[in-house]
Protein backbone atom coordinates (compact mmCIF):
# COMPACT_ATOMS: atom_id res chain seq x y z
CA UNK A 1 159.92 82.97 115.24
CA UNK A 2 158.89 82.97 111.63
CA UNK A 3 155.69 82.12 110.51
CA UNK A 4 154.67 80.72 107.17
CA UNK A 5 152.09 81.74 104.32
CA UNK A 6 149.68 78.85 104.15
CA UNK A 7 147.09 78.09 101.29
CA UNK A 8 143.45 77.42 102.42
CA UNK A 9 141.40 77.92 99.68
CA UNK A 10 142.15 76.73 96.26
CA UNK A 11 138.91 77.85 94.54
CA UNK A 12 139.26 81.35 96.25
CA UNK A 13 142.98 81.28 94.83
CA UNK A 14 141.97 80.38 91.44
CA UNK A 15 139.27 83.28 91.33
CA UNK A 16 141.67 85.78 92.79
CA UNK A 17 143.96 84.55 90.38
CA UNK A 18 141.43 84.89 87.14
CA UNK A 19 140.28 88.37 88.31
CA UNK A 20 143.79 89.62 88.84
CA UNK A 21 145.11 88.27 84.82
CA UNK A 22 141.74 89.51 83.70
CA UNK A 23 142.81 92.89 85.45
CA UNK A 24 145.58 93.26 84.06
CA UNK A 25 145.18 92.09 80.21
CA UNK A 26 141.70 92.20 79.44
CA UNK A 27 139.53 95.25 78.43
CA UNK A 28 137.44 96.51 80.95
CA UNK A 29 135.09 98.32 78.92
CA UNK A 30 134.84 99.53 75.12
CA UNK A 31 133.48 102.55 73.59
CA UNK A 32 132.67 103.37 70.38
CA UNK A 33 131.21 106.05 68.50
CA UNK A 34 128.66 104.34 68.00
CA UNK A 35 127.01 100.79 68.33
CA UNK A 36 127.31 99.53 64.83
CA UNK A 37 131.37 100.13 64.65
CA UNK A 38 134.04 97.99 67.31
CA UNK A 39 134.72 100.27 70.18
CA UNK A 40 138.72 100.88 71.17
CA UNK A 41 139.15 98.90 74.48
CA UNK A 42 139.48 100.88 78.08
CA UNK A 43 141.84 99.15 80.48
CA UNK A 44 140.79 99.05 83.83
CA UNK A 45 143.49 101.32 85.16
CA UNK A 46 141.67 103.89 83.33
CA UNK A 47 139.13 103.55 85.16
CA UNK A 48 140.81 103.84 88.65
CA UNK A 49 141.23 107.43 89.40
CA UNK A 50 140.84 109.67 92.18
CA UNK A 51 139.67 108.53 95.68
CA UNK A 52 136.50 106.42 94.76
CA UNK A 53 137.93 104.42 92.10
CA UNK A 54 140.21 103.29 94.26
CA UNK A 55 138.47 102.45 97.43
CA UNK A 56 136.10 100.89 94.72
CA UNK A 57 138.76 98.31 94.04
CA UNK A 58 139.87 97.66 97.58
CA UNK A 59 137.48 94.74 98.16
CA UNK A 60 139.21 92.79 95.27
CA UNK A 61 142.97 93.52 97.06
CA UNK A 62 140.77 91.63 100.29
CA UNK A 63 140.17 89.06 97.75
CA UNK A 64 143.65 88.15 96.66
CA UNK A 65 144.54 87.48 100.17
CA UNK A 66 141.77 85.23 101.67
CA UNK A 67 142.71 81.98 99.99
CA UNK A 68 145.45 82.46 102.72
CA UNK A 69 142.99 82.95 104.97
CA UNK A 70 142.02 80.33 107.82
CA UNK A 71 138.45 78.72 106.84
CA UNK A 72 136.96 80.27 110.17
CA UNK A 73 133.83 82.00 110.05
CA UNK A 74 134.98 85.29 109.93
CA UNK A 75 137.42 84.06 107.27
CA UNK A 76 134.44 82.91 104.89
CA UNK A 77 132.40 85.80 105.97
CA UNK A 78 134.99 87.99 104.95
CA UNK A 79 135.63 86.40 100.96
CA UNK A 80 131.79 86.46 100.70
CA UNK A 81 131.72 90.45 101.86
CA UNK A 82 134.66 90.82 99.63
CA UNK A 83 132.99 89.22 96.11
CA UNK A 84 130.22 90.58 96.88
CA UNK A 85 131.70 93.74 97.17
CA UNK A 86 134.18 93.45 94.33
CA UNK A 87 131.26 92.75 91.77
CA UNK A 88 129.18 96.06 92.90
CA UNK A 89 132.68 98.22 92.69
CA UNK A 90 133.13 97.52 89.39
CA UNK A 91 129.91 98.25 88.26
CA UNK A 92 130.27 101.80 90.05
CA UNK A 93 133.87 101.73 88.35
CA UNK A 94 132.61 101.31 84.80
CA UNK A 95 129.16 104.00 85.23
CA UNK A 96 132.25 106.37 86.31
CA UNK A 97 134.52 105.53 83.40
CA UNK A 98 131.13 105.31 81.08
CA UNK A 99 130.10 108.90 82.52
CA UNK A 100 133.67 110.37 81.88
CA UNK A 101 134.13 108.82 78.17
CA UNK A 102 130.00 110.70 77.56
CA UNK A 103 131.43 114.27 78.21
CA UNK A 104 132.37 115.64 75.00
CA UNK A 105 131.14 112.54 72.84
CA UNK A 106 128.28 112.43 70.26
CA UNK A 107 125.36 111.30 71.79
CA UNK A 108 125.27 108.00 69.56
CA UNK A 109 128.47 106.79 71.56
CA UNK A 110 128.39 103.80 73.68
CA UNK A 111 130.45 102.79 76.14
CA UNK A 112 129.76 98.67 76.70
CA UNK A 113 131.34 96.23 79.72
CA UNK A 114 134.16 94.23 77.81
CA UNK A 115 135.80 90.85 78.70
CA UNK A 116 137.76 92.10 81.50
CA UNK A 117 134.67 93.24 83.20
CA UNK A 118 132.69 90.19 83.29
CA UNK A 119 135.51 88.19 83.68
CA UNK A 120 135.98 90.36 86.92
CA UNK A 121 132.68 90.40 88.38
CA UNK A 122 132.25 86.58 87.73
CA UNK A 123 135.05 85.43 89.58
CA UNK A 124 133.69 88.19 92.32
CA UNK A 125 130.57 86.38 92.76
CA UNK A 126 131.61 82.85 92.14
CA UNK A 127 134.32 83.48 94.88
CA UNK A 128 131.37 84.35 97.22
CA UNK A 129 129.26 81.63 96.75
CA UNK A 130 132.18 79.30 97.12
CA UNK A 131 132.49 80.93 100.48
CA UNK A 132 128.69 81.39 101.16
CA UNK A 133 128.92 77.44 100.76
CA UNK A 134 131.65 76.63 102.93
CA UNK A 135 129.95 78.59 105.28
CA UNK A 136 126.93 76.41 105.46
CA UNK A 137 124.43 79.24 104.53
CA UNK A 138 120.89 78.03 103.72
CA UNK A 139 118.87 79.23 101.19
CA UNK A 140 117.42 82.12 102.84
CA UNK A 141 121.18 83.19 103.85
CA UNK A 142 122.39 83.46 100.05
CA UNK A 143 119.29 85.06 98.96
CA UNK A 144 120.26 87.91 101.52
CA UNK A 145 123.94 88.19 100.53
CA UNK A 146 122.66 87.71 96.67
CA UNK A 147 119.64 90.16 97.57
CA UNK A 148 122.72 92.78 99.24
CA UNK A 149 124.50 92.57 96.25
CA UNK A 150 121.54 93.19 93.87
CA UNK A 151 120.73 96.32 96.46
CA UNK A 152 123.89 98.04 95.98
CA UNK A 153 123.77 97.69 92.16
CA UNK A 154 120.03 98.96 92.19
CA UNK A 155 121.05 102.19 94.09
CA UNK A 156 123.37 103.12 91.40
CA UNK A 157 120.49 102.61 88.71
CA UNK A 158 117.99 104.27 90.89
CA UNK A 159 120.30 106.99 91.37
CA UNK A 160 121.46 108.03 87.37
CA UNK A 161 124.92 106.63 87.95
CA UNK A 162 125.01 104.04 85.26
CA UNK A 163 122.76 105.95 82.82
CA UNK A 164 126.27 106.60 80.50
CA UNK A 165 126.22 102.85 79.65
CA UNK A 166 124.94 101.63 76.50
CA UNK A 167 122.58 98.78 77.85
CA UNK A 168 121.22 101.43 79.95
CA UNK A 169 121.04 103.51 76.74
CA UNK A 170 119.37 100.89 74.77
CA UNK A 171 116.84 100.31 77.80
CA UNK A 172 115.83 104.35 77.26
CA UNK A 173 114.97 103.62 73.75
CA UNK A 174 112.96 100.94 74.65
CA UNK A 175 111.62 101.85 77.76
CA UNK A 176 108.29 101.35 76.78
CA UNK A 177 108.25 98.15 75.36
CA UNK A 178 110.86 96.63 77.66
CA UNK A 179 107.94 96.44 80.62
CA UNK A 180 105.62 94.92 78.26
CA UNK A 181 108.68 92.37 77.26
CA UNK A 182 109.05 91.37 80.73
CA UNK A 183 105.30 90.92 81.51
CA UNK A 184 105.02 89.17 78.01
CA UNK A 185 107.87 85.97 79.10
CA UNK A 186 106.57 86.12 82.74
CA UNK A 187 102.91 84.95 81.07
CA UNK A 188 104.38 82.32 78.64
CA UNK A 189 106.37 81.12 82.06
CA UNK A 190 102.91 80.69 83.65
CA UNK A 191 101.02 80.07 80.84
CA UNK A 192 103.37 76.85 80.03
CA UNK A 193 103.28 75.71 83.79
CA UNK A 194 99.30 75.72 84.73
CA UNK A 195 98.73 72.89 82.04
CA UNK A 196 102.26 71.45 82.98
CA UNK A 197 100.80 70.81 86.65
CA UNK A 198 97.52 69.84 85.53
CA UNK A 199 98.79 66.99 83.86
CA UNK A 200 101.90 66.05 84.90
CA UNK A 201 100.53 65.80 88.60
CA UNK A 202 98.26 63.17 88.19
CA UNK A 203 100.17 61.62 85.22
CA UNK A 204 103.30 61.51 88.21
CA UNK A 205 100.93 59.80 90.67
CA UNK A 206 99.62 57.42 88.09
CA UNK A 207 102.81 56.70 87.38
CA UNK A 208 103.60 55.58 90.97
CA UNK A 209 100.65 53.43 91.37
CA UNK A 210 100.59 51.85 88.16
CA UNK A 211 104.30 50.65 86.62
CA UNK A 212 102.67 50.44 83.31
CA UNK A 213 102.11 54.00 83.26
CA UNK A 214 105.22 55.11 84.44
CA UNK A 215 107.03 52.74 81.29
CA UNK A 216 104.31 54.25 78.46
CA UNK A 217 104.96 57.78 79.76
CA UNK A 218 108.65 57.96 80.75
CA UNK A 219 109.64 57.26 77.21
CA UNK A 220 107.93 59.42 75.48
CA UNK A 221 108.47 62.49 77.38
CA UNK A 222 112.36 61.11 77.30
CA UNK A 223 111.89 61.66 73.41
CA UNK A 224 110.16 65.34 74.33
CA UNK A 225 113.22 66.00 75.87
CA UNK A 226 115.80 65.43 73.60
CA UNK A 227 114.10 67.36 70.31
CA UNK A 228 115.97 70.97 69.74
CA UNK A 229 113.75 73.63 71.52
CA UNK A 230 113.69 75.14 67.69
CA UNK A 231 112.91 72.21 66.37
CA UNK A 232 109.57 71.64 68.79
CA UNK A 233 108.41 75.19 67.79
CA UNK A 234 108.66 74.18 64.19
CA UNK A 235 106.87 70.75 64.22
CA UNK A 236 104.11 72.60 66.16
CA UNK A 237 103.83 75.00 63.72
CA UNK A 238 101.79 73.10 60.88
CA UNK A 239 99.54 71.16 62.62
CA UNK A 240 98.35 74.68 64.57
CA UNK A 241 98.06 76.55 61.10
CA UNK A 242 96.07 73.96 59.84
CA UNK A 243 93.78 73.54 63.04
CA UNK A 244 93.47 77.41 62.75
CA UNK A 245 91.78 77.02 59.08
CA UNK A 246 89.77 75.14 60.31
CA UNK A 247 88.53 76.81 62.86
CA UNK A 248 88.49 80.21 61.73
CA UNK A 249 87.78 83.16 64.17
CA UNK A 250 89.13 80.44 67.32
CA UNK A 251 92.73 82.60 67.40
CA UNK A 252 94.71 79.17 66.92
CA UNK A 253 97.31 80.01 64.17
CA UNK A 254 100.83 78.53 63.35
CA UNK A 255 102.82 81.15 65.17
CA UNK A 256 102.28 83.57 68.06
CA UNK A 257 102.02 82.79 72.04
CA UNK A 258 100.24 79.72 71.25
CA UNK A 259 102.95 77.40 69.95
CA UNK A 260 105.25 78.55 72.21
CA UNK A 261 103.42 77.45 75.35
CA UNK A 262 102.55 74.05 73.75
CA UNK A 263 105.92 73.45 73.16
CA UNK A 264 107.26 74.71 76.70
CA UNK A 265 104.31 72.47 78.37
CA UNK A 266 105.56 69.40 76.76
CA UNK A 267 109.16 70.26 77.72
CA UNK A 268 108.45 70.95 81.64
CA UNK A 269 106.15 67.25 81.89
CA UNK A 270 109.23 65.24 81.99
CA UNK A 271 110.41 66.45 85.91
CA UNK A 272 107.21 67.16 86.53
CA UNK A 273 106.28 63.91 86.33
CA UNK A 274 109.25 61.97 87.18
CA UNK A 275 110.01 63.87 90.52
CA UNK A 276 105.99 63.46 91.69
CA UNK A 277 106.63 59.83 90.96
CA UNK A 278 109.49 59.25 92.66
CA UNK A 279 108.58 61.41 95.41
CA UNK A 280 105.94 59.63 96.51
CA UNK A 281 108.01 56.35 95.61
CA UNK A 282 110.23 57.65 98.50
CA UNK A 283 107.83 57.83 101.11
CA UNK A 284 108.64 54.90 103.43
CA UNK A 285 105.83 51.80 103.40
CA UNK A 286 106.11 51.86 107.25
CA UNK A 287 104.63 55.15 107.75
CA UNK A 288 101.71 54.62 105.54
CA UNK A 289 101.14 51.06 107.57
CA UNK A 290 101.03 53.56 110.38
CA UNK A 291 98.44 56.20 108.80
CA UNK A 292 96.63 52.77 107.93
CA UNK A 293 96.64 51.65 111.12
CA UNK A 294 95.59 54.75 112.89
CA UNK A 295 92.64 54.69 110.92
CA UNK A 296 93.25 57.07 108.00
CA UNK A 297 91.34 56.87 105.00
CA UNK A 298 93.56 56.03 101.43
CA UNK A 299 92.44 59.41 100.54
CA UNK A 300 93.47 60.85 103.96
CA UNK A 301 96.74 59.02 103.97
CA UNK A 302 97.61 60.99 100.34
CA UNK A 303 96.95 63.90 101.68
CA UNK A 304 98.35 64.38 104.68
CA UNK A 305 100.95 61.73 104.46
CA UNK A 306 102.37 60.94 101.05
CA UNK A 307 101.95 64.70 99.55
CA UNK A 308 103.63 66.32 102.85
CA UNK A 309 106.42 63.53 102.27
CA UNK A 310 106.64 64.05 98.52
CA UNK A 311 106.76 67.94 98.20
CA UNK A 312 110.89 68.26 98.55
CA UNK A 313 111.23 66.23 95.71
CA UNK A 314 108.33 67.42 94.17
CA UNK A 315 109.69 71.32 94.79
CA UNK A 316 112.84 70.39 93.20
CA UNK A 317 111.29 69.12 89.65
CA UNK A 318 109.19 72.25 89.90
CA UNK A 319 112.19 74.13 90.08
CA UNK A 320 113.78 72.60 87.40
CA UNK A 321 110.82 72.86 85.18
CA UNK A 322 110.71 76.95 85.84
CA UNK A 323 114.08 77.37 85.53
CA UNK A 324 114.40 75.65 82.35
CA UNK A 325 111.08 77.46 80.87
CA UNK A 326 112.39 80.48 81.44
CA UNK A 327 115.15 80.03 79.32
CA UNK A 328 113.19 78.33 76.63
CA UNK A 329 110.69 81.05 76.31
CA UNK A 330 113.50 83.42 75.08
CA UNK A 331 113.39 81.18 72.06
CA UNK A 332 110.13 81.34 71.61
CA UNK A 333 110.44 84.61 69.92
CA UNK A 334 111.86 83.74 66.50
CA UNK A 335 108.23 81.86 66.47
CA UNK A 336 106.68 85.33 67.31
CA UNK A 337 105.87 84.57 70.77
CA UNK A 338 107.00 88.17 71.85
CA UNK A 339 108.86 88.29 75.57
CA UNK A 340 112.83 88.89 76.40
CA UNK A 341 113.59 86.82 73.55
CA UNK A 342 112.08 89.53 71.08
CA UNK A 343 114.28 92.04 72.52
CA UNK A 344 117.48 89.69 72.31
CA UNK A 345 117.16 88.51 68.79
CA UNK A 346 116.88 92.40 67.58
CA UNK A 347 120.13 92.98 69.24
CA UNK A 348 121.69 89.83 66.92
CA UNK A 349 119.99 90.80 63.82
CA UNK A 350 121.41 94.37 64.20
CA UNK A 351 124.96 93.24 65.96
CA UNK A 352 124.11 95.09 68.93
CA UNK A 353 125.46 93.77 71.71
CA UNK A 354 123.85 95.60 74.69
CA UNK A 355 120.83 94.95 72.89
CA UNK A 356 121.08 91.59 73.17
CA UNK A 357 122.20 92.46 77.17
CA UNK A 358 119.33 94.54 77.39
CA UNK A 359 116.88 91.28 76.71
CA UNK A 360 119.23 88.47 78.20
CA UNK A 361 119.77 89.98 81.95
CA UNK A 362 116.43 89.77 82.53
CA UNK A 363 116.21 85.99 82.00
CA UNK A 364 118.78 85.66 83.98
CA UNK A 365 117.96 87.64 87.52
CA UNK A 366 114.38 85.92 86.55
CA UNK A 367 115.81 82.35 86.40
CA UNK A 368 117.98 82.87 89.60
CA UNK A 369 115.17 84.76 91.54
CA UNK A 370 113.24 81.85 90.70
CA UNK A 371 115.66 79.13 91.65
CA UNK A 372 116.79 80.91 95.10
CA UNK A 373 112.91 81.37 95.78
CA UNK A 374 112.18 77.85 95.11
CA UNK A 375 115.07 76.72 96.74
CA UNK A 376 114.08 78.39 100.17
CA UNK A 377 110.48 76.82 99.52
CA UNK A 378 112.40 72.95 99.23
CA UNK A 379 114.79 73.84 102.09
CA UNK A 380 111.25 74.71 104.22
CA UNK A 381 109.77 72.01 103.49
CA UNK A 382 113.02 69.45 103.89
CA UNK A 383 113.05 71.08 107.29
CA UNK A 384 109.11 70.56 107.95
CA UNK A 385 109.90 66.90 107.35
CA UNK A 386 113.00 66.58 108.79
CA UNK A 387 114.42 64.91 105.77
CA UNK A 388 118.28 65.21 104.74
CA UNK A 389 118.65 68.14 101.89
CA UNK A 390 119.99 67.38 98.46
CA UNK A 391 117.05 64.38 97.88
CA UNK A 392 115.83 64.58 94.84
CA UNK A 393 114.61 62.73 91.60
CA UNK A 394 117.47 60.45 90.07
């Protein structure tokens, strides 16, 4: 009786495939002597030695075979163990490497991740998710696996492991203004949103009552939308400097936090607006006959039945809009708005890579922590409703 090898999983196949060429002809980290000159590359057999590096790797051998793998849940459960796993061994891989390159190197060296390394770890985690998806995981079950993964990672920066790497090197340095950085773009995020709310809310349910509202204001924040972040921050820039003259001693001026959260206000209206509108353009006529008819006031009726209705939809524009500002607010630094962004655009002006690192990996674990948290938040309150997931604004 023979039996044959069988392909399941194309998208597994194609990761295992990307992270197995990366493997074996891309860099997996670079040092240099220092962070101004180009590092020699280290392969990632280098890497391997001894005991740990190798059981380190053995997650991403898993990997390569469960595209073969039946789609069962143990299967599916197994990929997303593997990536998960994969991604956090080859962060321990390269603090090892990084540690072993230090000894007997100036202390200016650097030792960076290269190519092969995110190349790697991405196809890790996107492997994963593919798997957390076919799975049927809600949002609460990939923020645990995402939340593992971030756990095992943390324990090796809690513990020194990963100290030998230059963005960790760079974040020494800067240690002291790296907390104030991330405090700084966490305000402009919710600076930019409280005004955002406070007007696109009732603009949004303005906009569903009244169609002439919805055509005045749709178009102009569709404008909004399509001027160059850069751009925004510039046009703003004039009309605040002049304001500022005249009214001297009222801290408006032309640059600074100001601007920015101007700017990222009138970029975050647009879903605001549009998914409050077409939430509550969703909620069936039928049900509010009923509220009518049960006696409900129109008041009564928007609050406990349209808004209830509404908030999935409503959720998801909100999550778009914080998403989206917390990228933008890393621009808002060449305006001298301070935040991540600061930190980011030092690391371009001086070609330092894990500089730039240093300020961009922040934005990142805040946009995602943001999306996943939101995204439990819409799933709860899909679930309250008992509406089908995936509704949202068109």
């Amino acid at each position: 009786m023979t039996s044959r090898l069988r392909l399941h999983n194309r998208v597994a196949l194609l990761m295992a495939l990307a992270a197995l060429a990366a493997a074996v002809t891309l860099p997996f980290l670079g040092f240099a002597p220092n962070r101004l000159l180009s590092g020699r590359p280290v392969p990632l057999w280098n890497a391997v030695q001894g005991l740990g590096g190798t059981a380190a790797l053995l997650p991403g051998l898993v990997l390569l075979a469960t595209p073969f793998l039946r789609p069962t849940r143990f299967g599916l459960s197994l990929t997303v163990a593997a990536g998960g796993l994969f991604t956090a061994g080859l962060v321990w891989l390269a603090g090892a490497e990084a540690a072993a390159l230090a000894q007997g190197a100036s202390a200016a060296a650097r030792t960076s991740f290269a190519s092969g390394f995110w190349v790697m770890a991405a196809a890790g985690l996107l492997a994963a998710v593919d798997a957390a998806r076919r799975l049927g995981l809600g949002a609460v079950g990939r923020l645990a696996v995402g939340g593992a993964v971030a756990a095992l990672v943390a324990l090796q920066l809690a513990s020194g492991h990963l100290d030998a790497l230059s963005i960790l090197k760079e974040y020494a340095n800067r240690r002291e203004v790296f907390a104030d950085a991330v405090l700084r773009h966490a305000m402009l995020v919710v600076a930019a949103l409280v005004p955002t709310l406070l007007i696109g809310i009732p603009l949004g349910v303005a906009a569903h009552r009244v169609q002439a509202v919805g055509r005045a204001v749709f178009p102009i924040l569709n404008v909004v939308q399509t001027v160059p972040s850069i751009a925004l921050f510039g046009l703003l820039m004039a009309p605040l400097a002049a304001l500022g003259a005249m009214l001297p001693g009222s801290g408006i001026s032309g640059v600074g936090p100001l601007p920015a959260v101007i700017a990222l206000t009138l970029y975050s209206l647009l879903p605001i607006v549009r998914n409050t509108a077409v939430g509550l353009d969703g909620v069936p006529a039928p049900v509010r006959e009923a509220a009518r008819g049960m006696g409900l006031t129109p008041r009564q009726i928007f609050l406990r039945v349209d808004l209830p209705l509404a908030l999935p939809v409503f959720l998801s524009g909100l999550r778009i809009t914080v998403v989206q500002a917390v990228g933008l607010a890393a621009v808002a630094a060449l305006i001298g708005a301070g935040g991540l962004g600061a930190i980011m655009f030092q690391g371009l002006f001086a070609n330092a890579l894990d500089l730039v690192l240093l300020g961009a990996v922040p934005v990142i674990l805040l946009a995602v922590a943001a999306d996943a948290l939101l995204s439990i938040g819409i799933a709860a309150a899909t679930h309250r409703i008992g509406v089908l997931p995936g509704r949202s604004a068109p």
